[in-house]
N, C-alpha and C. Protein backbone atom coordinates (compact mmCIF):
# COMPACT_ATOMS: atom_id res chain seq x y z
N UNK A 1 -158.37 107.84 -140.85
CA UNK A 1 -159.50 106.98 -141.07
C UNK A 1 -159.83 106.96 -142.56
N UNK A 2 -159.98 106.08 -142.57
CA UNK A 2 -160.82 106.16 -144.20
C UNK A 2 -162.62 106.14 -144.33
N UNK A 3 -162.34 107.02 -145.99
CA UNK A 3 -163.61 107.46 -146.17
C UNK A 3 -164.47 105.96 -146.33
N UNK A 4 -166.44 106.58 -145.84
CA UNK A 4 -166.93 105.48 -146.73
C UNK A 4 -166.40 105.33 -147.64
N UNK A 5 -167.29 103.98 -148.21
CA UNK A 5 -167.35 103.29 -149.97
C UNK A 5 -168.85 104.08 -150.26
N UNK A 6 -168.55 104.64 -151.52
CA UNK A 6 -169.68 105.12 -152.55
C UNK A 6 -169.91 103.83 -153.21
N UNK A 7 -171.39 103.83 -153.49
CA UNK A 7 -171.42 102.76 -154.22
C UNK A 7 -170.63 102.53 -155.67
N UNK A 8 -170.34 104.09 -156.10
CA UNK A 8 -169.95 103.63 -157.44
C UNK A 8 -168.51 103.09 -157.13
N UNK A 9 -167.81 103.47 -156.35
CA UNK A 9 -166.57 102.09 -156.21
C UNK A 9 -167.00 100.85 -155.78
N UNK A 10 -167.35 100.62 -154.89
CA UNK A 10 -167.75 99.21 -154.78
C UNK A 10 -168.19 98.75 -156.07
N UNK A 11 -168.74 98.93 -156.98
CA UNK A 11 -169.25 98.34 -158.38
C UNK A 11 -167.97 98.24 -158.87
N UNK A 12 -167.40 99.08 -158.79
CA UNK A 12 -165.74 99.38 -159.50
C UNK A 12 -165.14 98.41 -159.36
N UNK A 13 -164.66 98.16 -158.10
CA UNK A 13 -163.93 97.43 -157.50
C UNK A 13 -164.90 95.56 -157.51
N UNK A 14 -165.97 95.70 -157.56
CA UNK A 14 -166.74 94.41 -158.16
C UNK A 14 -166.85 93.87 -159.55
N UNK A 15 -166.72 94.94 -160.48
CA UNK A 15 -166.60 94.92 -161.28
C UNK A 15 -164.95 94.59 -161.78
N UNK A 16 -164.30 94.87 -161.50
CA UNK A 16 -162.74 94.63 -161.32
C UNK A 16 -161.92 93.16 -161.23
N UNK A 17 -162.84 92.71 -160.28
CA UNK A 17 -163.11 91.66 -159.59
C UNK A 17 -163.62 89.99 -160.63
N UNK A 18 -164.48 90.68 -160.77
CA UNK A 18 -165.49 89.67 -162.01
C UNK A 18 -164.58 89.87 -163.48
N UNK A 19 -163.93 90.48 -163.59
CA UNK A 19 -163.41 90.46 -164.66
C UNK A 19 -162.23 89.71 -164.83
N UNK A 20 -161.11 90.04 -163.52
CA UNK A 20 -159.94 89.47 -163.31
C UNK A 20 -160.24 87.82 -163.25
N UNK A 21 -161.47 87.52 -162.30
CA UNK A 21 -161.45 86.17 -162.31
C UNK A 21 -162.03 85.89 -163.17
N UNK A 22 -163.02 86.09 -164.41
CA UNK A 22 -163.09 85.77 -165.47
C UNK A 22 -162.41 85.37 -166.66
N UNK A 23 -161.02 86.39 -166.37
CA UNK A 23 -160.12 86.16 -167.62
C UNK A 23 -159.50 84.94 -166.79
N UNK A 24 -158.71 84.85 -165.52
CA UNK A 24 -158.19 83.77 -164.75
C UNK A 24 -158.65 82.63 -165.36
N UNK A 25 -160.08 82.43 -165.43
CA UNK A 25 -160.62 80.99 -164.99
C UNK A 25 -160.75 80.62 -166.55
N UNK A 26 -161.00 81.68 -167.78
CA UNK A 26 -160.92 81.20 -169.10
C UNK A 26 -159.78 80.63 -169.40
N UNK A 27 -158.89 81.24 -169.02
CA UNK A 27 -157.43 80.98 -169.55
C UNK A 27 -157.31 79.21 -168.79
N UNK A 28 -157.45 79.15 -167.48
CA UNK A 28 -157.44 77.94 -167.21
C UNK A 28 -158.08 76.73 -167.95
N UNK A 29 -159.56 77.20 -168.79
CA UNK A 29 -160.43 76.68 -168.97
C UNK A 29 -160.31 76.39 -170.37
N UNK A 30 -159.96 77.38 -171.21
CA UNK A 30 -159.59 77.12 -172.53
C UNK A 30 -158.02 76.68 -173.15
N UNK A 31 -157.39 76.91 -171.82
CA UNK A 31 -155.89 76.68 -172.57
C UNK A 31 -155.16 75.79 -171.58
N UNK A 32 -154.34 74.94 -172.31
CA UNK A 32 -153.70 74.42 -170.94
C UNK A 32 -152.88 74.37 -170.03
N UNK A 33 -152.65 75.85 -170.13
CA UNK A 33 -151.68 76.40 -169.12
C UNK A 33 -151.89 75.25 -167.51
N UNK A 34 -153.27 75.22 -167.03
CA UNK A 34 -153.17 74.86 -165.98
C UNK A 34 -152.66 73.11 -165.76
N UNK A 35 -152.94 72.09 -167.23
CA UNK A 35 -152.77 71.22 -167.11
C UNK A 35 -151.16 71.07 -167.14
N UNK A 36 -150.25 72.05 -167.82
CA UNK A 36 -148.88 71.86 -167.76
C UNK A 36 -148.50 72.34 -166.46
N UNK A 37 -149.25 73.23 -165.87
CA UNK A 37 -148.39 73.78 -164.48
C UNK A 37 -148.39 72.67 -163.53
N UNK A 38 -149.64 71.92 -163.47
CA UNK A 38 -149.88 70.75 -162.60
C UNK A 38 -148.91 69.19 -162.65
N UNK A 39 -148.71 69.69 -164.18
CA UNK A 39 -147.64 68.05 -164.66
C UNK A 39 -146.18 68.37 -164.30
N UNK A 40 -146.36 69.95 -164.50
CA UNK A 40 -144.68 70.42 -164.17
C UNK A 40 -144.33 69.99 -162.75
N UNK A 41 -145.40 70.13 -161.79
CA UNK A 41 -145.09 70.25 -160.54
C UNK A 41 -145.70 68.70 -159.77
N UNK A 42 -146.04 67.82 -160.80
CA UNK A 42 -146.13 66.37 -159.90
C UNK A 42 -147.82 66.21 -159.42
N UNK A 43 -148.83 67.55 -159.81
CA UNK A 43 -149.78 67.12 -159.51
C UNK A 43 -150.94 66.82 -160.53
N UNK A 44 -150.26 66.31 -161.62
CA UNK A 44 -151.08 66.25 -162.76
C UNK A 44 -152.31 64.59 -162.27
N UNK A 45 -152.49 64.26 -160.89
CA UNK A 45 -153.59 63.38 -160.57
C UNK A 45 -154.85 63.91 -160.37
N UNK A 46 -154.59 65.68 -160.25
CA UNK A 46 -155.94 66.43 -159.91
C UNK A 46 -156.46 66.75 -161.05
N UNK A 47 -155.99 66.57 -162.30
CA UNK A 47 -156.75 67.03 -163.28
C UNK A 47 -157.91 66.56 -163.71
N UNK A 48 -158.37 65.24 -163.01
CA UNK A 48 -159.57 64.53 -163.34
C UNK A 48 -160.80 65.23 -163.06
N UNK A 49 -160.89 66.33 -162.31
CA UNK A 49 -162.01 66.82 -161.56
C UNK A 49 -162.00 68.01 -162.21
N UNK A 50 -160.96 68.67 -162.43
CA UNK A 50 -160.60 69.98 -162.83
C UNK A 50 -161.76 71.05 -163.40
N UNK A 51 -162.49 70.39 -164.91
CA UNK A 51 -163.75 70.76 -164.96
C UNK A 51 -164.99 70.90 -164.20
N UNK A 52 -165.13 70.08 -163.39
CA UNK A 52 -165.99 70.04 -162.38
C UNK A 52 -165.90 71.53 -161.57
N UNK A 53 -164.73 72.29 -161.28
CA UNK A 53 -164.42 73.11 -160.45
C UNK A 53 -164.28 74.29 -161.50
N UNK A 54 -163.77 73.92 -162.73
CA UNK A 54 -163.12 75.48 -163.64
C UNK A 54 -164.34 76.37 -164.04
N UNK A 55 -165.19 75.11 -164.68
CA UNK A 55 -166.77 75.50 -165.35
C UNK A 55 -167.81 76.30 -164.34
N UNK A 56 -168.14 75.79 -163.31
CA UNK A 56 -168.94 76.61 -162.58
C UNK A 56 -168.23 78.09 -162.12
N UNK A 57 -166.87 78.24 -162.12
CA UNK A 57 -166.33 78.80 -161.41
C UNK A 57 -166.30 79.94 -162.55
N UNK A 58 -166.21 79.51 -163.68
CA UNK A 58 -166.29 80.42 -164.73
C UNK A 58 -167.79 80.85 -164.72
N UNK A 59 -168.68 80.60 -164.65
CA UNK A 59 -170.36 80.67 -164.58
C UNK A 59 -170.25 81.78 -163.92
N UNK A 60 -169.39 81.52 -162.28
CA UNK A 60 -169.77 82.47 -161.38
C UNK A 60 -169.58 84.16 -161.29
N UNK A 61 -167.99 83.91 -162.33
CA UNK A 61 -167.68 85.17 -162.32
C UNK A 61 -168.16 85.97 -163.52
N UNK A 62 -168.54 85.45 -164.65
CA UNK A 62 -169.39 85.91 -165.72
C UNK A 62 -170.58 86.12 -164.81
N UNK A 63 -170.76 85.78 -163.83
CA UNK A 63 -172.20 86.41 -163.33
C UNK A 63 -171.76 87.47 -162.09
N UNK A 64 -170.49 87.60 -161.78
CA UNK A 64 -170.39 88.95 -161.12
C UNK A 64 -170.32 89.88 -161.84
N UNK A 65 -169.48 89.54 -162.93
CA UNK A 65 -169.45 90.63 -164.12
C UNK A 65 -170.61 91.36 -164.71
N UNK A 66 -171.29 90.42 -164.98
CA UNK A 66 -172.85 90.78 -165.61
C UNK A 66 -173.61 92.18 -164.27
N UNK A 67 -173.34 91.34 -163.09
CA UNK A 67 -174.13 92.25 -162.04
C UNK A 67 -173.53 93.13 -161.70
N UNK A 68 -172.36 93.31 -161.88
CA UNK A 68 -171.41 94.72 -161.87
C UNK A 68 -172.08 95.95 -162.72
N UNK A 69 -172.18 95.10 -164.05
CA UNK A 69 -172.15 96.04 -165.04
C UNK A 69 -173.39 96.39 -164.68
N UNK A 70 -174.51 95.58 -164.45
CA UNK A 70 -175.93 95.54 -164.95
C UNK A 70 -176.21 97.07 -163.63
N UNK A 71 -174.96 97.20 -162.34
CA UNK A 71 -175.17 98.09 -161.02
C UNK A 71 -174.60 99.33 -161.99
N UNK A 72 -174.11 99.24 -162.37
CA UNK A 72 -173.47 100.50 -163.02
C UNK A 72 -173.78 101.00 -164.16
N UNK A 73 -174.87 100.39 -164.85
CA UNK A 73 -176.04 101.36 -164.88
C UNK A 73 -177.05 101.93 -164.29
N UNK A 74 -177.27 100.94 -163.55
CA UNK A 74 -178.57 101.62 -162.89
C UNK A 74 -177.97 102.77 -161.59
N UNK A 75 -176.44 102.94 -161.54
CA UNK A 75 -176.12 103.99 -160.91
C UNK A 75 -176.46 105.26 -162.09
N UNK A 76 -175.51 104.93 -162.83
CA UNK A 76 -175.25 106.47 -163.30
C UNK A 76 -177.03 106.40 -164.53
């Protein structure tokens, strides 16, 4: 069986989390990796919206990040 989660992993592992998709969604967002992967592969018609979806999505995880960190102080 496995042990509970302590909270300080769960922050860990949230924190982990918010970061990975943070760097993900910049890189999409600032570079155009994602617009060449999409042209490479025939779906460069979705790029019209693309911002619509990258920007908030970046919002979101800069705000898991923030609440990760902001838990892991008020743990330790």
């Amino acid at each position: 069986m496995t042990s509970p989660e302590t909270p300080s992993n769960k922050n860990d592992r949230l924190l982990k989390y918010g970061l990975i998709g943070t760097v993900l969604v910049a890189l999409c967002c600032f570079t155009p990796i994602l617009m060449i992967l999409l042209g490479v592969v025939g779906l460069s018609a979705m790029l019209g919206w693309i911002d619509l979806v990258l920007l908030p999505a970046l919002a979101v995880f800069i705000g898991i990040t923030l609440y990760a960190l902001w838990r892991r102080g008020r743990i330790n």
